[in-house]
C-alpha atoms as a PDB file:
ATOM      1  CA  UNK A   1      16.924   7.379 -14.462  1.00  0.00           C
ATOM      2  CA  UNK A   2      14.303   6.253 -12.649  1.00  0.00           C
ATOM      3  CA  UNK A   3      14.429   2.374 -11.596  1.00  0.00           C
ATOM      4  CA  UNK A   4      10.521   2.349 -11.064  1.00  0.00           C
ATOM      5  CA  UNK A   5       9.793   4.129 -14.152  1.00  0.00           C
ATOM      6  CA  UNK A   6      12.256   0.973 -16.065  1.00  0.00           C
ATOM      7  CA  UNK A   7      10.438  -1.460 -14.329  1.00  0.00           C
ATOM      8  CA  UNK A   8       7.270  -0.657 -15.050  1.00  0.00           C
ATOM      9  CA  UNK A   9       8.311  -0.094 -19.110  1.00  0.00           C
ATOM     10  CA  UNK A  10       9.756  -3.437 -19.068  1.00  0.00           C
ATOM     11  CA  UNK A  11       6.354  -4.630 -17.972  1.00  0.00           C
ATOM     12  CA  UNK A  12       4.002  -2.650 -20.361  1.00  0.00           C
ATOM     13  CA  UNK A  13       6.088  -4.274 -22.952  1.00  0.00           C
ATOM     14  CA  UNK A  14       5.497  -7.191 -21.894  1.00  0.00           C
ATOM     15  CA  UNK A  15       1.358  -6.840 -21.814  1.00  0.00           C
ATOM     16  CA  UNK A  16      -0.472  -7.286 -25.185  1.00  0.00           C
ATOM     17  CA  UNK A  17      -2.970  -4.987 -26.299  1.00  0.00           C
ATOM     18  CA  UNK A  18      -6.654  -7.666 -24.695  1.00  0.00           C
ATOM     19  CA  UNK A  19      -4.357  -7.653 -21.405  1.00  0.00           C
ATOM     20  CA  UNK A  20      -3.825  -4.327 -21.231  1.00  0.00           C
ATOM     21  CA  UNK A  21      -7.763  -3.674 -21.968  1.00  0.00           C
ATOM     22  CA  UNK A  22      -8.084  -5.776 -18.929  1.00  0.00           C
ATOM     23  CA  UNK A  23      -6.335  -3.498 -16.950  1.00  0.00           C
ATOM     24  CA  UNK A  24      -7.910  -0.548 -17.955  1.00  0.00           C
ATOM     25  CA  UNK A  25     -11.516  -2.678 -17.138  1.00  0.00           C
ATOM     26  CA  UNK A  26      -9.918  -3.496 -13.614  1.00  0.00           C
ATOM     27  CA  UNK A  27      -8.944   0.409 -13.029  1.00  0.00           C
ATOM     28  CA  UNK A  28     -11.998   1.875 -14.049  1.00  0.00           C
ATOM     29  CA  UNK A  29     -12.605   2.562 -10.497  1.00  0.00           C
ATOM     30  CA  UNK A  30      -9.800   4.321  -9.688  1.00  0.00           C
ATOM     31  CA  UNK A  31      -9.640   6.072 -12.820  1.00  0.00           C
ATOM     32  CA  UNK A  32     -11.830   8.813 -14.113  1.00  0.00           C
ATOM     33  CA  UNK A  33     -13.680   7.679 -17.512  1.00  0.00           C
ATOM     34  CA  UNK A  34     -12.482  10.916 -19.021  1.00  0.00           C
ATOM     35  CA  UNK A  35      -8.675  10.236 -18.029  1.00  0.00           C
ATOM     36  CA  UNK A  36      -9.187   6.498 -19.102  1.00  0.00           C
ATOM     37  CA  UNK A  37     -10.246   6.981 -22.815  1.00  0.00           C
ATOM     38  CA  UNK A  38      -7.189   8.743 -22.905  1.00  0.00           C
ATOM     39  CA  UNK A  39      -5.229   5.699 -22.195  1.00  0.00           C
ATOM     40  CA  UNK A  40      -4.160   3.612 -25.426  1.00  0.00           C
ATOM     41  CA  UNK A  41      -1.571   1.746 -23.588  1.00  0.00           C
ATOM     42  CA  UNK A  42      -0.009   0.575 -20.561  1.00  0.00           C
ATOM     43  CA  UNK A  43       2.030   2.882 -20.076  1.00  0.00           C
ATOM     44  CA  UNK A  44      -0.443   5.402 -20.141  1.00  0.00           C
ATOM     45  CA  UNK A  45      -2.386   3.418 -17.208  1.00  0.00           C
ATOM     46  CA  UNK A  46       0.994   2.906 -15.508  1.00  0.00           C
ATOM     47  CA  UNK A  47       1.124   7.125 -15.429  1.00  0.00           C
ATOM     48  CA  UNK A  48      -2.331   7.293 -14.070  1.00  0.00           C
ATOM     49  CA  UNK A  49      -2.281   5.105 -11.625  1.00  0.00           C
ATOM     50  CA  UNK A  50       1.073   6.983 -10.319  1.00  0.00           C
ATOM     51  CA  UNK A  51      -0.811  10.202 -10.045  1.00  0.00           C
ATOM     52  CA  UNK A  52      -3.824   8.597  -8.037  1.00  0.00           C
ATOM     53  CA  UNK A  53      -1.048   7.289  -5.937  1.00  0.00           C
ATOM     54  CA  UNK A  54      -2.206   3.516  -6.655  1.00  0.00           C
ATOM     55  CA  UNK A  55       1.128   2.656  -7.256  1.00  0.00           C
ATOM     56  CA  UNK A  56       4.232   4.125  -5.705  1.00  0.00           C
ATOM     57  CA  UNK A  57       7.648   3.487  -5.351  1.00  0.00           C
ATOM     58  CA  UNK A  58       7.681   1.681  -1.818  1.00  0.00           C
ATOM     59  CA  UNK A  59       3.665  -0.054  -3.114  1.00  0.00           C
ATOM     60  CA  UNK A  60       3.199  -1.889  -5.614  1.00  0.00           C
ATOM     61  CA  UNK A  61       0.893  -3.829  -3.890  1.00  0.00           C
ATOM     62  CA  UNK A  62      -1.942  -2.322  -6.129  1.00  0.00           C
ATOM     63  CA  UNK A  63       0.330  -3.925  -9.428  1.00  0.00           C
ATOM     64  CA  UNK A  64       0.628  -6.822  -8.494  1.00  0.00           C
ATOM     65  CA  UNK A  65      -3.161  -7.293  -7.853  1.00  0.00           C
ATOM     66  CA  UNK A  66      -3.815  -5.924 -11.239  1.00  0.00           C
ATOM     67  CA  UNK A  67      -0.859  -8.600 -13.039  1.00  0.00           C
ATOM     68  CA  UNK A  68      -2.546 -11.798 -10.919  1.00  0.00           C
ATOM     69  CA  UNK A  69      -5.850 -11.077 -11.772  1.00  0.00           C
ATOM     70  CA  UNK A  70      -4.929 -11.467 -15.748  1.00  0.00           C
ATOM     71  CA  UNK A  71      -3.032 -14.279 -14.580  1.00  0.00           C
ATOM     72  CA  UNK A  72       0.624 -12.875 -15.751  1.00  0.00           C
ATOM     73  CA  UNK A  73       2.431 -14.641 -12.584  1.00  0.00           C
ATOM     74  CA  UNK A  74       5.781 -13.958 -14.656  1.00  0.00           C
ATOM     75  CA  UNK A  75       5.142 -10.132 -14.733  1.00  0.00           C
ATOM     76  CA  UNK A  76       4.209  -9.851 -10.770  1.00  0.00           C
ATOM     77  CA  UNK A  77       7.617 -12.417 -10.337  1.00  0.00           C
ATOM     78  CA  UNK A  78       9.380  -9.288 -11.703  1.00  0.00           C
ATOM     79  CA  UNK A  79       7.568  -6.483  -9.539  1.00  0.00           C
ATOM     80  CA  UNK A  80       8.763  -8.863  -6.676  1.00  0.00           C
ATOM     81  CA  UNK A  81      11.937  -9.145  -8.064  1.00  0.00           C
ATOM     82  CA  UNK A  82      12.378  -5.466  -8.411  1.00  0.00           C
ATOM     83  CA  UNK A  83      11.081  -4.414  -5.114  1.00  0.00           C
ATOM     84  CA  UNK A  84      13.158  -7.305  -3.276  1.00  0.00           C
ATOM     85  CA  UNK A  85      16.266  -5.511  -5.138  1.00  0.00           C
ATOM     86  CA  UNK A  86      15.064  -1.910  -3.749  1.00  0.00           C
ATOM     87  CA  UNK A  87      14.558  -3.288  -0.265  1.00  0.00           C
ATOM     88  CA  UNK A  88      18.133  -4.911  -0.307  1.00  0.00           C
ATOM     89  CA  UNK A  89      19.003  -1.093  -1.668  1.00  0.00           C
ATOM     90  CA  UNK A  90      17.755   0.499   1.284  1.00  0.00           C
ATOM     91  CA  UNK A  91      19.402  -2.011   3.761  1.00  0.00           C
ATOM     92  CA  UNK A  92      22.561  -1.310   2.440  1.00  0.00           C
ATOM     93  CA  UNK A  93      21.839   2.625   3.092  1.00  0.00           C
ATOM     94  CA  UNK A  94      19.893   4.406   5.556  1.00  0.00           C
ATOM     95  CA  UNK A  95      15.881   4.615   7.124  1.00  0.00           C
ATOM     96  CA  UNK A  96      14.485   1.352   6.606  1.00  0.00           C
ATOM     97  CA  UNK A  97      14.929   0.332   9.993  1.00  0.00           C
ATOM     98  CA  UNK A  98      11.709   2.796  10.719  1.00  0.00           C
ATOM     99  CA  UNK A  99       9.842   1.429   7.414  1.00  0.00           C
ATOM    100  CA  UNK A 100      10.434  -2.179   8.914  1.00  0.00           C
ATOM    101  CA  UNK A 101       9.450  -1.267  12.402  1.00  0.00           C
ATOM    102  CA  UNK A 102       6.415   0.276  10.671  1.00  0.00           C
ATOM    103  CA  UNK A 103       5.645  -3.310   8.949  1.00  0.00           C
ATOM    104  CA  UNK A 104       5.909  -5.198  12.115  1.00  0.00           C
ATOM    105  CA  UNK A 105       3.718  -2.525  14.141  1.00  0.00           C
ATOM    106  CA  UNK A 106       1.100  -3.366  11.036  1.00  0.00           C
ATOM    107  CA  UNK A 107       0.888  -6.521  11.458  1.00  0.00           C
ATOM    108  CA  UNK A 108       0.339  -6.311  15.081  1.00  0.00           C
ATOM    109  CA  UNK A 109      -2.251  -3.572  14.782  1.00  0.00           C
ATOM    110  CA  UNK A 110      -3.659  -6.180  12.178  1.00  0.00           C
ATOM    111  CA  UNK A 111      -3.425  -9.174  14.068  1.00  0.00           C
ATOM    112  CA  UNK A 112      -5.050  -7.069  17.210  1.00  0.00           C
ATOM    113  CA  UNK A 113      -7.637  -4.814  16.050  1.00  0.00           C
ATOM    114  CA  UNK A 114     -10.545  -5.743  15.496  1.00  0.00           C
ATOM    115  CA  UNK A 115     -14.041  -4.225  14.268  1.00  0.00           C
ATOM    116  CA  UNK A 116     -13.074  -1.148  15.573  1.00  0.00           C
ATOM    117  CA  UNK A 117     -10.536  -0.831  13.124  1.00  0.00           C
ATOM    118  CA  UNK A 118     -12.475   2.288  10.858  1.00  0.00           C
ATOM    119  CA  UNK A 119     -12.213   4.369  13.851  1.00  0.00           C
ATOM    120  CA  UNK A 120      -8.380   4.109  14.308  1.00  0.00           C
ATOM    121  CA  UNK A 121      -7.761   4.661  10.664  1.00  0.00           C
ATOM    122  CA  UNK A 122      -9.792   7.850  11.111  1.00  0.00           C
ATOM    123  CA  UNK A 123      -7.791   8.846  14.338  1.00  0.00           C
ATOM    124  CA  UNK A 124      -5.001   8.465  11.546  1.00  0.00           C
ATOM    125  CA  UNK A 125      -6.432  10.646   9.052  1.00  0.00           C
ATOM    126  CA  UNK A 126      -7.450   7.742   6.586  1.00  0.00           C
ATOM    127  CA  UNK A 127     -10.284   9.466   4.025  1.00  0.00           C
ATOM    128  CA  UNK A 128     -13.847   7.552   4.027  1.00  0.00           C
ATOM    129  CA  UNK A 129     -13.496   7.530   0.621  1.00  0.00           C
ATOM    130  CA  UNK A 130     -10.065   5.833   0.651  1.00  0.00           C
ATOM    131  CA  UNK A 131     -11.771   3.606   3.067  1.00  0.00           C
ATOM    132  CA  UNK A 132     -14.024   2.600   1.254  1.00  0.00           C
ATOM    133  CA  UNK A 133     -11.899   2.016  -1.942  1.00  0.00           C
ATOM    134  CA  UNK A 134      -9.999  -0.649   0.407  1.00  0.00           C
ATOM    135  CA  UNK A 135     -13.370  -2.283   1.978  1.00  0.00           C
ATOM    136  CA  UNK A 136     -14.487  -2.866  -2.202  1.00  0.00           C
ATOM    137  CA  UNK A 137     -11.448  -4.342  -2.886  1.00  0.00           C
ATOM    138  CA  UNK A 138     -11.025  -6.160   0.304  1.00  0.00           C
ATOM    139  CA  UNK A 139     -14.794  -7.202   0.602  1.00  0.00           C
ATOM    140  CA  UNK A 140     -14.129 -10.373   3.340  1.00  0.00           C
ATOM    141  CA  UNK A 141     -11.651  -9.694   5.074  1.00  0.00           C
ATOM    142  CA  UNK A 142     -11.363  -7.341   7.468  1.00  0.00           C
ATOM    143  CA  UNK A 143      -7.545  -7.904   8.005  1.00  0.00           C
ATOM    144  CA  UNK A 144      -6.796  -6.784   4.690  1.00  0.00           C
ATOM    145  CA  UNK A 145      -8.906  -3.920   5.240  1.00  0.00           C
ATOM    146  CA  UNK A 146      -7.005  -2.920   7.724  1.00  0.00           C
ATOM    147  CA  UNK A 147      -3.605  -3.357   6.677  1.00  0.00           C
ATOM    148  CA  UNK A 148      -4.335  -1.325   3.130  1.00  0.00           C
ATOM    149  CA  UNK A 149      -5.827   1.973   4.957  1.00  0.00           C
ATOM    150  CA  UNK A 150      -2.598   1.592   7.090  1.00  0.00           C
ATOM    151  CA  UNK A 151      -0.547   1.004   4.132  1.00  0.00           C
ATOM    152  CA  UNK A 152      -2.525   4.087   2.154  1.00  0.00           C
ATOM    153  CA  UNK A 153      -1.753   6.341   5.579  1.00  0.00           C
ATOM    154  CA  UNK A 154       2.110   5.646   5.126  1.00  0.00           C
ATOM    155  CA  UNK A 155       1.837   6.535   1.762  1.00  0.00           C
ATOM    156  CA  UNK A 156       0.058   9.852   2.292  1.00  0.00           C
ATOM    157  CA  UNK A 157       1.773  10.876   5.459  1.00  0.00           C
ATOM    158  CA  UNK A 158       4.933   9.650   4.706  1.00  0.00           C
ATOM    159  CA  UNK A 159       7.804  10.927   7.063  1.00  0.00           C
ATOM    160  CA  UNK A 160       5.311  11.347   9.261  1.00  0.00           C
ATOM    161  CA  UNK A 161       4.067   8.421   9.036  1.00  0.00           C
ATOM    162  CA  UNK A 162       5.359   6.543  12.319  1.00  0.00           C
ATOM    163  CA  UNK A 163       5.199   3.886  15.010  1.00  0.00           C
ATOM    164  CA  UNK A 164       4.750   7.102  17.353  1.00  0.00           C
ATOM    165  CA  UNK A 165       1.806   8.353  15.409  1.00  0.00           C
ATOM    166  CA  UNK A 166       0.135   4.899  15.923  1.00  0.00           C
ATOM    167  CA  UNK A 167       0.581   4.707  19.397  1.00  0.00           C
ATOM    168  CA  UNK A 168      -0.992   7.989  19.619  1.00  0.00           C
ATOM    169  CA  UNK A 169      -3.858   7.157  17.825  1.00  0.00           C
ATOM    170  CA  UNK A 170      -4.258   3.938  19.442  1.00  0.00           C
ATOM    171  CA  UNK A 171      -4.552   5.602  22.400  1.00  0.00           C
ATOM    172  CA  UNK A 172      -6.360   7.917  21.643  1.00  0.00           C
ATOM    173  CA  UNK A 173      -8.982   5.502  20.249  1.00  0.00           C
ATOM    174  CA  UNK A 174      -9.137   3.942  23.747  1.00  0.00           C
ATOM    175  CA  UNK A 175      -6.834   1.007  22.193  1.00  0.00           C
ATOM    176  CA  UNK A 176      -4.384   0.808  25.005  1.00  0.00           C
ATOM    177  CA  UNK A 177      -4.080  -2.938  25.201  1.00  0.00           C
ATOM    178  CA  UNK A 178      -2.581  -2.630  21.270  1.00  0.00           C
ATOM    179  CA  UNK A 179      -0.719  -0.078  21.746  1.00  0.00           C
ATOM    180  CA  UNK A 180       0.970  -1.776  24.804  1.00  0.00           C
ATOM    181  CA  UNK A 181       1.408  -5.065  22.667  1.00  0.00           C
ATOM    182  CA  UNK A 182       2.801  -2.635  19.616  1.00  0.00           C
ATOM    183  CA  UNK A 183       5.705  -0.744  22.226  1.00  0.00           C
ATOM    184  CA  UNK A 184       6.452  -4.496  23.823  1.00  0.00           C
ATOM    185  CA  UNK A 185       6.523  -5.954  20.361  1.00  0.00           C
ATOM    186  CA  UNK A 186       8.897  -3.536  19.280  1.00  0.00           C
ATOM    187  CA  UNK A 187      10.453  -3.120  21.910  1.00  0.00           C
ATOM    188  CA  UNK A 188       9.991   0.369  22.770  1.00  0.00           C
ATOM    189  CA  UNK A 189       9.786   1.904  26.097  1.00  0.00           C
ATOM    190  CA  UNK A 190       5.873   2.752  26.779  1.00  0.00           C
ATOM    191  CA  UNK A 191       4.620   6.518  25.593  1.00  0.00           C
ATOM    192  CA  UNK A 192       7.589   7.216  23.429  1.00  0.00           C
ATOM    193  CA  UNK A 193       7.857   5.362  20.199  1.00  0.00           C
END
């Protein structure tokens, strides 16, 4: 069975019917108006935000937005809890040593990047429309920006989604001072990731 499938059950239970109405006002952005009047409950929005890939398996970043703006601190506690259990999960078994090199090279892209930051995301393949999904949820800080259109490129690309990739397109956008400060924080050898 699927874990993220339980998870999010155990939470739609847990909604009543006003907070999951406040959901569905919160979505109504990302969802179509004709897919949302077919949502009765939150399940249902749970399903649709899966296909628009607003939620997946290794983000549930999205979620928890959604549960701490109806101020339900218990239900984003257990998206925590269950993604803290998955992590341990993949410790125990194999790739996650990419997926955290992949965190760490985000945050120093982040932390180093600065207004130029659309045009690396594009280098990346990062949709303007996906863009600017992220900049209208994100509307101060540019940080966040930035670290969402990164996070929404792992999700899209995903085995191919890389700390080689982002050199590449750091370079390419002229970024070499990043991308030296991304191999040395890593501690990769320069050009090969």
């Amino acid at each position: 069975m699927d874990r993220l499938s339980v998870m999010l059950l155990k939470v739609s239970d847990r909604l009543t019917a006003k907070e999951t109405d406040d959901l569905k006002f919160l979505c109504r952005k990302k969802i179509t108006k004709k897919k949302m009047e077919a949502v009765s409950k939150a399940t249902d929005l749970f399903s649709r935000l899966l296909e628009q890939a607003e939620i997946a398996q290794d983000d549930l970043a999205f979620l928890e937005q959604l549960l701490q703006n109806i101020d339900r601190k218990d239900l984003v506690e257990e998206v925590r809890n269950y993604q803290s259990s998955c992590s341990r999960e993949e410790t125990a078994g194999g790739e996650p040593e990419e997926r955290d090199q992949l965190d760490l090279a985000f945050d120093i892209i982040c932390d180093n990047v600065g207004r130029d930051w659309r045009k690396l995301v594009r280098t990346l393949g990062v949709t303007e429309v996906t863009m600017e999904q992220v900049i209208y949820a994100n509307p101060f800080n540019m940080q966040e920006q930035l670290m969402q259109c990164l996070k929404e490129w792992r999700k899209k690309k995903r085995d191919d989604a890389n700390v080689s990739a982002l050199v590449l397109a750091l370079e390419h956008c002229r970024m070499r001072l990043v991308a030296e400060k991304l191999t040395d924080g890593l501690n990769l050898s320069h050009g090969t990731a």
